[in-house]
N, C-alpha and C. Protein backbone atom coordinates (compact mmCIF):
# COMPACT_ATOMS: atom_id res chain seq x y z
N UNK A 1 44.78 -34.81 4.71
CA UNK A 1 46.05 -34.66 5.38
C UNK A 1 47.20 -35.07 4.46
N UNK A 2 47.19 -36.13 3.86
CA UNK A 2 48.15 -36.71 2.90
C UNK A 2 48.57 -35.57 1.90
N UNK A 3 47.51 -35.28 1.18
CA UNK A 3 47.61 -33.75 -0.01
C UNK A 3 48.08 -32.96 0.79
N UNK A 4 48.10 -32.53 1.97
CA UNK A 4 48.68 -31.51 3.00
C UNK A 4 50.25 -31.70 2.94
N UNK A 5 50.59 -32.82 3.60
CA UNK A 5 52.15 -33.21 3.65
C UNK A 5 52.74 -32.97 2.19
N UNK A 6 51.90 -33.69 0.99
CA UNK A 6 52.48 -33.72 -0.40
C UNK A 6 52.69 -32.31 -0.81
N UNK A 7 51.78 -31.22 -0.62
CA UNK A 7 52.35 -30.30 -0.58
C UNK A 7 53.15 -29.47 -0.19
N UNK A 8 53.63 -29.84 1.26
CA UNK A 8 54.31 -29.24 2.16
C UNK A 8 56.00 -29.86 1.44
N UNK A 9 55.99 -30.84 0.80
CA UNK A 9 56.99 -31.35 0.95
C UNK A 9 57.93 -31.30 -0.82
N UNK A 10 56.57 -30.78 -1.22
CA UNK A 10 57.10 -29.92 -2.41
C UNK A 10 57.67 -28.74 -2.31
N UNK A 11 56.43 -27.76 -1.43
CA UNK A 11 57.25 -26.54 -1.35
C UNK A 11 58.41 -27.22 -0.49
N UNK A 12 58.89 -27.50 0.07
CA UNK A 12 60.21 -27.36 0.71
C UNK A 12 61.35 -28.12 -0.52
N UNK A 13 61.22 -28.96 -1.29
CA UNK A 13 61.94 -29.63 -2.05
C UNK A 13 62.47 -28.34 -3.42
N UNK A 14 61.28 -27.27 -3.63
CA UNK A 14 61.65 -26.42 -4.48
C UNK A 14 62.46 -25.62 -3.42
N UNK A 15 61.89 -24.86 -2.40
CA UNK A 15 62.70 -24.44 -2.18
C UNK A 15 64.11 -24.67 -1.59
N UNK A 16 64.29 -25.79 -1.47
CA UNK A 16 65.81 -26.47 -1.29
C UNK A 16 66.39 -25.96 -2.99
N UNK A 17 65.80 -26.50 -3.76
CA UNK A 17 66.25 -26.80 -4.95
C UNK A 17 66.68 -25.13 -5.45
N UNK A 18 65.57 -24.30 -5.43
CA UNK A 18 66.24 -22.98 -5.60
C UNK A 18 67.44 -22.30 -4.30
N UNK A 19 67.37 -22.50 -3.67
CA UNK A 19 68.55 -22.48 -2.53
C UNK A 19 69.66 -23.00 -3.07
N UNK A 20 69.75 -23.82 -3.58
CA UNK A 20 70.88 -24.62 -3.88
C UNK A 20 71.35 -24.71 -5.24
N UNK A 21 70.60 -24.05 -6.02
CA UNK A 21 71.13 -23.77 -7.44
C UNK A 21 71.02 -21.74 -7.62
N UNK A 22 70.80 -21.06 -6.41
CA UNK A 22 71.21 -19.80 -6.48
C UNK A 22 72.56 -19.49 -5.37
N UNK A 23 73.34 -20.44 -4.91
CA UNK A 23 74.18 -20.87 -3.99
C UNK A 23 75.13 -21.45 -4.96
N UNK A 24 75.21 -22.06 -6.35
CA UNK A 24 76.25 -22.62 -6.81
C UNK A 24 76.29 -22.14 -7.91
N UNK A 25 78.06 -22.02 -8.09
CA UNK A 25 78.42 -21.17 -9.34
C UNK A 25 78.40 -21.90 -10.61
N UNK A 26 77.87 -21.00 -11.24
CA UNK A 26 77.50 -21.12 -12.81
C UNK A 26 78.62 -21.52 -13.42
N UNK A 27 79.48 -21.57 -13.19
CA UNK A 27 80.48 -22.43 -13.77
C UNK A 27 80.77 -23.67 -14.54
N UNK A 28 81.11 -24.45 -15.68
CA UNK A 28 80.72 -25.79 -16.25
C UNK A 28 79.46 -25.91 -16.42
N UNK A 29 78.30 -24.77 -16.48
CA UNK A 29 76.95 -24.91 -16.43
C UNK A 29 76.47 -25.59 -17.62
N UNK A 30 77.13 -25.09 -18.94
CA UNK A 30 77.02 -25.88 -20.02
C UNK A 30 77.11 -27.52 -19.91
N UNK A 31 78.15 -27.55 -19.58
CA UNK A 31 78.53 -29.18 -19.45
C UNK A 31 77.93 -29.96 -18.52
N UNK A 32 77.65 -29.36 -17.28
CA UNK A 32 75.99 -30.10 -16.76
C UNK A 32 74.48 -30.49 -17.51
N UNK A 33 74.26 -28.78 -17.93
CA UNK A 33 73.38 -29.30 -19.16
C UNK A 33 73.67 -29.90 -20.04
N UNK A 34 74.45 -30.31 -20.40
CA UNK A 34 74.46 -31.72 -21.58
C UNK A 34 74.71 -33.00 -21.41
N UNK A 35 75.35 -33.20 -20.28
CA UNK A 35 75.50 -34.11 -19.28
C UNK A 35 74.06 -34.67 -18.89
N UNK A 36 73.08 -33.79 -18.27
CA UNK A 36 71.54 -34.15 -18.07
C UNK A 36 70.92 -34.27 -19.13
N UNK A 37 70.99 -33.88 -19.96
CA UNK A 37 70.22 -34.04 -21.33
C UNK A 37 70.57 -35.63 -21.83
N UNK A 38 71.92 -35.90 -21.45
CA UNK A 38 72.20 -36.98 -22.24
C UNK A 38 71.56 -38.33 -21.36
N UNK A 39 71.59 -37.98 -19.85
CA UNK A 39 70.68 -38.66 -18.85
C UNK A 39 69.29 -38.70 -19.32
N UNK A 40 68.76 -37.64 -19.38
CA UNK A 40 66.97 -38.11 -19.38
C UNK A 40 66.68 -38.62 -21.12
N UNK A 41 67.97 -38.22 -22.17
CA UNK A 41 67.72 -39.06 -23.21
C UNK A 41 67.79 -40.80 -23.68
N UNK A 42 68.72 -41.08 -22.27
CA UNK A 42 68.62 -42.82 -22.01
C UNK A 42 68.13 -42.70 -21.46
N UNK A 43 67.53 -42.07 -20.51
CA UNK A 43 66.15 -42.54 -19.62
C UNK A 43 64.98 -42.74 -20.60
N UNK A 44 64.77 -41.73 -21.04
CA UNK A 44 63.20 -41.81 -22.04
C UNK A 44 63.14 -42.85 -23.43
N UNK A 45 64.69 -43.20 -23.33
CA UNK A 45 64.67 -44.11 -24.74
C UNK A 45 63.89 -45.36 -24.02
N UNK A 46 64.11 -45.83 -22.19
CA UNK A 46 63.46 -46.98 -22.04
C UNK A 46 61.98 -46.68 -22.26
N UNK A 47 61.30 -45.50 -22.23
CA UNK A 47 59.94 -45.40 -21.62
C UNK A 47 58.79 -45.89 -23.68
N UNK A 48 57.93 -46.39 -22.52
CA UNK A 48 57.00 -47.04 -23.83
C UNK A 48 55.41 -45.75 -23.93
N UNK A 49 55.51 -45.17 -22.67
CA UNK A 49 54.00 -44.26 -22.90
C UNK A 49 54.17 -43.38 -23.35
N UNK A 50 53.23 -42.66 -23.81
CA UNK A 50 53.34 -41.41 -24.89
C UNK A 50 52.16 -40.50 -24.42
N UNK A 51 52.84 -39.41 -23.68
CA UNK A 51 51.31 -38.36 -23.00
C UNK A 51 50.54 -38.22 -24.90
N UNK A 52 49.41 -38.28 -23.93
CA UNK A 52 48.42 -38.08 -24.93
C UNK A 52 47.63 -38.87 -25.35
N UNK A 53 48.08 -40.72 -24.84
CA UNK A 53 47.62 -41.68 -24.95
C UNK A 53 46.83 -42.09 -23.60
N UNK A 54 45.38 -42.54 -23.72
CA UNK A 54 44.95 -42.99 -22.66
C UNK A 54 45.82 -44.30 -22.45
N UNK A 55 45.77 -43.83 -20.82
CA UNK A 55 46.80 -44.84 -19.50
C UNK A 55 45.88 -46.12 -19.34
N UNK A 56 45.98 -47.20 -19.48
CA UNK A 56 45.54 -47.97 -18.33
C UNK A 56 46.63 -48.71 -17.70
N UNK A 57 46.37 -48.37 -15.91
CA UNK A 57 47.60 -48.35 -15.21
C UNK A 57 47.32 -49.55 -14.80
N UNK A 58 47.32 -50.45 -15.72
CA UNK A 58 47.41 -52.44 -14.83
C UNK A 58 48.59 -53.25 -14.94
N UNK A 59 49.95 -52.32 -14.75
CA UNK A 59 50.95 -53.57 -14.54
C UNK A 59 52.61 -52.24 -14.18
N UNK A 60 52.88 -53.32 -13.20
CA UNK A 60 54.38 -52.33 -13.03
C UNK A 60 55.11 -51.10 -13.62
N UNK A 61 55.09 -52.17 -14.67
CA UNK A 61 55.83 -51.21 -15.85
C UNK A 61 55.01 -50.07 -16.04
N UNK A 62 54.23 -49.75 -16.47
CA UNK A 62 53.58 -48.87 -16.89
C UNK A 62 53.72 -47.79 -15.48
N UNK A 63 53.52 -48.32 -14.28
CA UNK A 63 53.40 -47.37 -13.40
C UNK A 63 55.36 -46.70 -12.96
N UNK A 64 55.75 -47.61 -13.30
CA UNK A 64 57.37 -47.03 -12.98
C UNK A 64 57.73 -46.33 -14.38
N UNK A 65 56.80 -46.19 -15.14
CA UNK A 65 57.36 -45.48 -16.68
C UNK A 65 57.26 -44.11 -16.57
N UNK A 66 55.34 -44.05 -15.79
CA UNK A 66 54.59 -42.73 -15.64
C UNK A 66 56.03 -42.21 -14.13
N UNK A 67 56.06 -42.87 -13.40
CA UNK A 67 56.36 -42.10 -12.20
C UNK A 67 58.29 -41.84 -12.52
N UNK A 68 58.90 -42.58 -13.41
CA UNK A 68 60.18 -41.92 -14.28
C UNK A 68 59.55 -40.78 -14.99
N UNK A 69 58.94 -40.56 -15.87
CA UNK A 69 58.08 -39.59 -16.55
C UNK A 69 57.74 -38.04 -15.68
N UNK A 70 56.88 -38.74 -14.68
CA UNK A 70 56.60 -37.71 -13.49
C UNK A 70 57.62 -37.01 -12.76
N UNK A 71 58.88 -37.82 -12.58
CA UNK A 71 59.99 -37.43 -11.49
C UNK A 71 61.02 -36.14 -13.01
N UNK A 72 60.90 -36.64 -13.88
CA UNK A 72 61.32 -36.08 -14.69
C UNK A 72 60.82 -34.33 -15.15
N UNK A 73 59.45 -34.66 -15.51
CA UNK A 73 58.65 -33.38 -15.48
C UNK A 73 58.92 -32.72 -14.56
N UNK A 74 58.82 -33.24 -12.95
CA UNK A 74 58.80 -32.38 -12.02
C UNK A 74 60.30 -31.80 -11.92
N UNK A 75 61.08 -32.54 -12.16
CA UNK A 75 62.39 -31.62 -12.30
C UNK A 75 62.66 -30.43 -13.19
N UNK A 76 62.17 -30.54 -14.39
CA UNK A 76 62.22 -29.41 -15.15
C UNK A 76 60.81 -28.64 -14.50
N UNK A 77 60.15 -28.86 -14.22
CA UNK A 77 58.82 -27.83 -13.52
C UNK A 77 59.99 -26.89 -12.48
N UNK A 78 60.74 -27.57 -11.32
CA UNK A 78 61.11 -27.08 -10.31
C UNK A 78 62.76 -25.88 -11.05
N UNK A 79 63.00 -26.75 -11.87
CA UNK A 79 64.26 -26.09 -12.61
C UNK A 79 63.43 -24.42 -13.58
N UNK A 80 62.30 -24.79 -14.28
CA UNK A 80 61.30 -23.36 -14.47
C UNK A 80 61.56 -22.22 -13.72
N UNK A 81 60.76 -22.98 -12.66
CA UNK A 81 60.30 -22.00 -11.36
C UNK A 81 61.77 -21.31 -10.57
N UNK A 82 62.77 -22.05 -10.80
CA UNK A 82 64.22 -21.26 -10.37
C UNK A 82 64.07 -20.14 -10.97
N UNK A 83 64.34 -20.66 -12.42
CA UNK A 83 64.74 -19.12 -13.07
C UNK A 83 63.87 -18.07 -13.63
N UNK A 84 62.50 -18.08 -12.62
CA UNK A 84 61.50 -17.30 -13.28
C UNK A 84 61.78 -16.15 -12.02
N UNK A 85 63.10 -15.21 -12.00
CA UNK A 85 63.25 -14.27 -11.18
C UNK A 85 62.40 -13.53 -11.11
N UNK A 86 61.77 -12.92 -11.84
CA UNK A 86 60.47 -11.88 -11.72
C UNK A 86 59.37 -12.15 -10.55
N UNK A 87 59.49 -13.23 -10.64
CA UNK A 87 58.45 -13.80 -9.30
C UNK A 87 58.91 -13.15 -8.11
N UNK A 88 59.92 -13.15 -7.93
CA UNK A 88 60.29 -13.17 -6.51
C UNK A 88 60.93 -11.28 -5.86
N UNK A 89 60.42 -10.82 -7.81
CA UNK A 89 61.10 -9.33 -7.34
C UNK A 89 59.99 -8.63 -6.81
N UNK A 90 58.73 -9.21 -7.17
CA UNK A 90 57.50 -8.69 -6.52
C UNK A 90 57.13 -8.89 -5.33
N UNK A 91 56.95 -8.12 -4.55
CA UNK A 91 56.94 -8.42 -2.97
C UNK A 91 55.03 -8.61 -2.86
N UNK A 92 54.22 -8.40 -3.87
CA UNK A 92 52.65 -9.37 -3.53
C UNK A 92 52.71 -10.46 -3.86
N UNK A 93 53.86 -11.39 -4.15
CA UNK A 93 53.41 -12.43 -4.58
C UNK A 93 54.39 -13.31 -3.65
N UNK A 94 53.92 -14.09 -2.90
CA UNK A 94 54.06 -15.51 -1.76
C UNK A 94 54.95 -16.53 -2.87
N UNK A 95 55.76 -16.56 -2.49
CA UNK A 95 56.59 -17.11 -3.72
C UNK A 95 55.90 -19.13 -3.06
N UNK A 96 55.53 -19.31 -1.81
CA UNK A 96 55.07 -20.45 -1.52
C UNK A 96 54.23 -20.84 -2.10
N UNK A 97 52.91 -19.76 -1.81
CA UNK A 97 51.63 -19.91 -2.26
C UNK A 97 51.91 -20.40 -3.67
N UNK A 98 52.88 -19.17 -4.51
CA UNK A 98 52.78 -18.96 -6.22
C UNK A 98 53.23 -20.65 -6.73
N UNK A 99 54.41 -21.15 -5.77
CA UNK A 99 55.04 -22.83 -6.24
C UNK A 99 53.96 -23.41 -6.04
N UNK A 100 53.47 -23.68 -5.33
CA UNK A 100 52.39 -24.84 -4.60
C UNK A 100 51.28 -24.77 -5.49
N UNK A 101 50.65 -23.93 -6.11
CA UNK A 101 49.27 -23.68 -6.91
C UNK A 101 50.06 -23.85 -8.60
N UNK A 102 51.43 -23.53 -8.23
CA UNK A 102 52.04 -23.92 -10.12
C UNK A 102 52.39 -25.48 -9.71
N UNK A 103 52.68 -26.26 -8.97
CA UNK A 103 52.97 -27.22 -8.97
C UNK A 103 51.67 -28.33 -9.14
N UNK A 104 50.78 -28.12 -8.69
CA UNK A 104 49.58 -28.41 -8.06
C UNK A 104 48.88 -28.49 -9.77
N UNK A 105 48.82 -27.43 -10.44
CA UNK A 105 48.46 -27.43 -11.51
C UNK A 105 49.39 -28.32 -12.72
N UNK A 106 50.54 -28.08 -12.33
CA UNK A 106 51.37 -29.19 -13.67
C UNK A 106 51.06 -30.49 -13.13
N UNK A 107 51.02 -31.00 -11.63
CA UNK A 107 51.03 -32.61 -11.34
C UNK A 107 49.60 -32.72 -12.31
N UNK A 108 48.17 -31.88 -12.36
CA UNK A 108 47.07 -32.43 -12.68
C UNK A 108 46.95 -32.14 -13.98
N UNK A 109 47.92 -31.47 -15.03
CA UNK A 109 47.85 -31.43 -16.62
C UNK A 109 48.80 -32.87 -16.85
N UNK A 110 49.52 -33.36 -15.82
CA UNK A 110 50.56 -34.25 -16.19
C UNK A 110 49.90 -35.38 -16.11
N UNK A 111 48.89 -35.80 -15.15
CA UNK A 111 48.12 -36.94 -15.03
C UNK A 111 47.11 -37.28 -16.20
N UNK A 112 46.40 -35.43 -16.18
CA UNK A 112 45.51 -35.61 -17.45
C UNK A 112 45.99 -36.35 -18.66
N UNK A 113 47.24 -35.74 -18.90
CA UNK A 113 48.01 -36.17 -20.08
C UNK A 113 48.04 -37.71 -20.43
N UNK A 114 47.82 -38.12 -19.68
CA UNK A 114 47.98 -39.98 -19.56
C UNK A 114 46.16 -40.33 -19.57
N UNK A 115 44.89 -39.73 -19.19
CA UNK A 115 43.84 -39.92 -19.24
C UNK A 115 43.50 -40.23 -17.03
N UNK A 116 44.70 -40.21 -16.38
CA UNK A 116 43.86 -40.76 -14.98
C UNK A 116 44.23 -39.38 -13.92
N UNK A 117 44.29 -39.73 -12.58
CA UNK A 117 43.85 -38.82 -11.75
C UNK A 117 45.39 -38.88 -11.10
N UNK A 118 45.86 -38.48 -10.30
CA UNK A 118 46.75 -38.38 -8.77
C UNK A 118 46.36 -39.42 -8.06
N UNK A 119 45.08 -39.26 -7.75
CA UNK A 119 44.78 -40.23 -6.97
C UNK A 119 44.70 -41.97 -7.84
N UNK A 120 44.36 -41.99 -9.06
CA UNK A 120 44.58 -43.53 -9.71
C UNK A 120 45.93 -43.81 -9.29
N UNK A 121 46.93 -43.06 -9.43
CA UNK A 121 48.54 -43.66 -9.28
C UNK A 121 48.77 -44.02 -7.79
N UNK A 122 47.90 -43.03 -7.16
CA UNK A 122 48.52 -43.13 -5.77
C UNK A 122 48.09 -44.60 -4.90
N UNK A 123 46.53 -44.66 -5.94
CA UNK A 123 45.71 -46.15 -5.56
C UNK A 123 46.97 -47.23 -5.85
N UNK A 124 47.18 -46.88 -7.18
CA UNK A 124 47.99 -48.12 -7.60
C UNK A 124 49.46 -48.77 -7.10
N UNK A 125 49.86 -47.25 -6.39
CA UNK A 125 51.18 -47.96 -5.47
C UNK A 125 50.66 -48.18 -4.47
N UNK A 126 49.56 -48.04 -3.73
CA UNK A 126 49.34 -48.53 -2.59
C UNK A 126 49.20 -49.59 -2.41
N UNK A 127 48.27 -50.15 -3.77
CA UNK A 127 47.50 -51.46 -3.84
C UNK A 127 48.82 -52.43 -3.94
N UNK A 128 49.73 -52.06 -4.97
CA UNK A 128 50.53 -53.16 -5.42
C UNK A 128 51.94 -53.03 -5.27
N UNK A 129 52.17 -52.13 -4.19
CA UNK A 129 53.61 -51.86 -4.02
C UNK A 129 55.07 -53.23 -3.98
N UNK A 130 53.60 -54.45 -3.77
CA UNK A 130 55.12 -55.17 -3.78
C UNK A 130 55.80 -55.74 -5.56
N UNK A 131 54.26 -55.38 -5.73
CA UNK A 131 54.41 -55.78 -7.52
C UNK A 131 55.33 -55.46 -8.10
N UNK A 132 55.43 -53.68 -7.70
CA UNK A 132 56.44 -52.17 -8.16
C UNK A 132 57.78 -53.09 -7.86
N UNK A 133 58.01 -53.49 -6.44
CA UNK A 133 59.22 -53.82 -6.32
C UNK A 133 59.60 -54.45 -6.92
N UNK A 134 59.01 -55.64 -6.85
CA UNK A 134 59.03 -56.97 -7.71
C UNK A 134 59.57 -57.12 -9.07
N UNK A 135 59.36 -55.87 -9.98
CA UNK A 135 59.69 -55.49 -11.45
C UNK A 135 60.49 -54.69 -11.20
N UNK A 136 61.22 -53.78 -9.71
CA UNK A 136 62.26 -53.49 -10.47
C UNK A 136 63.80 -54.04 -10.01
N UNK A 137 63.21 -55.10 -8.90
CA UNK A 137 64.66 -56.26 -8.37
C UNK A 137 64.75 -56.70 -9.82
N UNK A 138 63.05 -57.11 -10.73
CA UNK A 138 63.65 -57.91 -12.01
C UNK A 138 64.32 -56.64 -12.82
N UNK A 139 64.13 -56.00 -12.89
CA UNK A 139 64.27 -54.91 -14.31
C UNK A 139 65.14 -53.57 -13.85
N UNK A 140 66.81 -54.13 -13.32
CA UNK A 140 67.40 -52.91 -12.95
C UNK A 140 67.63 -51.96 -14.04
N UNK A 141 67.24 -52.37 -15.05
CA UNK A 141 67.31 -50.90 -16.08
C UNK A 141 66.56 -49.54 -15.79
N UNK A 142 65.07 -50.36 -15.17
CA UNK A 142 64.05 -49.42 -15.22
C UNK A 142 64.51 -49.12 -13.69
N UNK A 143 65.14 -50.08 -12.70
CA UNK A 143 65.40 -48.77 -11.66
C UNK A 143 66.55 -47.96 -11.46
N UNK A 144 67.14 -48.13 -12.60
CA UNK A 144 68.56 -47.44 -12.59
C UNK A 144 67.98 -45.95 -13.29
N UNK A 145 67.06 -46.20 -14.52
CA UNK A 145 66.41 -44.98 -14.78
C UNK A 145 65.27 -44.20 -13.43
N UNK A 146 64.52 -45.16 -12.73
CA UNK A 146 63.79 -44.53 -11.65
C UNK A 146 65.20 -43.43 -10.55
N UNK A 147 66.30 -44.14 -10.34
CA UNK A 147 67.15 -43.67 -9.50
C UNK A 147 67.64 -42.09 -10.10
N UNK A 148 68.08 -42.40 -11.58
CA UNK A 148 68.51 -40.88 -11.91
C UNK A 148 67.49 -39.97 -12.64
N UNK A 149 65.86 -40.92 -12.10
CA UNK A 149 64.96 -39.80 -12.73
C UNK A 149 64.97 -38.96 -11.59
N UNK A 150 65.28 -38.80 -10.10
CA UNK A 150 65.32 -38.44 -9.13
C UNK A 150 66.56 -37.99 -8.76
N UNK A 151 67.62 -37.79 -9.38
CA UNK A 151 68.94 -36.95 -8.85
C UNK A 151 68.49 -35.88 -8.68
């Protein structure tokens, strides 16, 4: 049921997200993009993991690095899937179905990338959510980057 909602709540988050960036004018588009670029380049200057390196997920930090990391990916995943118009000129293809099975597939190359599962991260905020907090009342850097890994 949980993987049910998580999906449900993707497709609706893309499709908000394409709704709302085929709804606003291209205008200053440049200067947004560099504007965000210059965001996720102080964001990633805090981050210490490096896909490609096995994860072991035993302490805060590490899990608020991956899930800045994650919130990040998934934005450019969802920003992709906007402008891949071809998708949507084809009337066999479920533009739901097509997000949900592309999304579904980047969350599990993105986990791979670190060596663990969806489910290790999901263990690990469950288990230690007050820990998460705990490091980032101490460490508003890392939640000032968690906040605009999620604009």
């Amino acid at each position: 049921m949980g993987r049910r909602l998580t999906s449900y709540l993707i497709i609706g988050l893309v499709i908000f997200y394409v709704l709302i960036n085929s709804c606003v004018k291209k205008e200053g588009k440049d200067e947004k993009v560099s504007t965000r670029k210059d965001e996720v380049s102080s964001i990633t200057n805090l981050i210490t993991l490096k896909p490609g390196e096995k994860l072991i997920l035993d302490s805060p930090k590490k899990f608020v690095e991956l899930w800045i990391l994650f919130n990040l990916s998934q934005r450019k995943w969802l920003e992709d899937i906007s402008t891949q118009t071809n998708i949507t000129m084809d009337t066999n293809v479920n533009i739901e179905d097509y997000t949900t099975k592309l999304l579904e597939e980047k969350r599990k190359e993105f986990y791979k990338n670190f060596g663990i599962t969806e489910e290790d991260f999901t263990q690990y905020s469950m288990k230690n959510w007050k820990k998460i907090q705990e490091f980032l009342d101490k460490n508003p850097e890392y939640k000032k980057a968690y906040e605009k890994s999620v604009e």
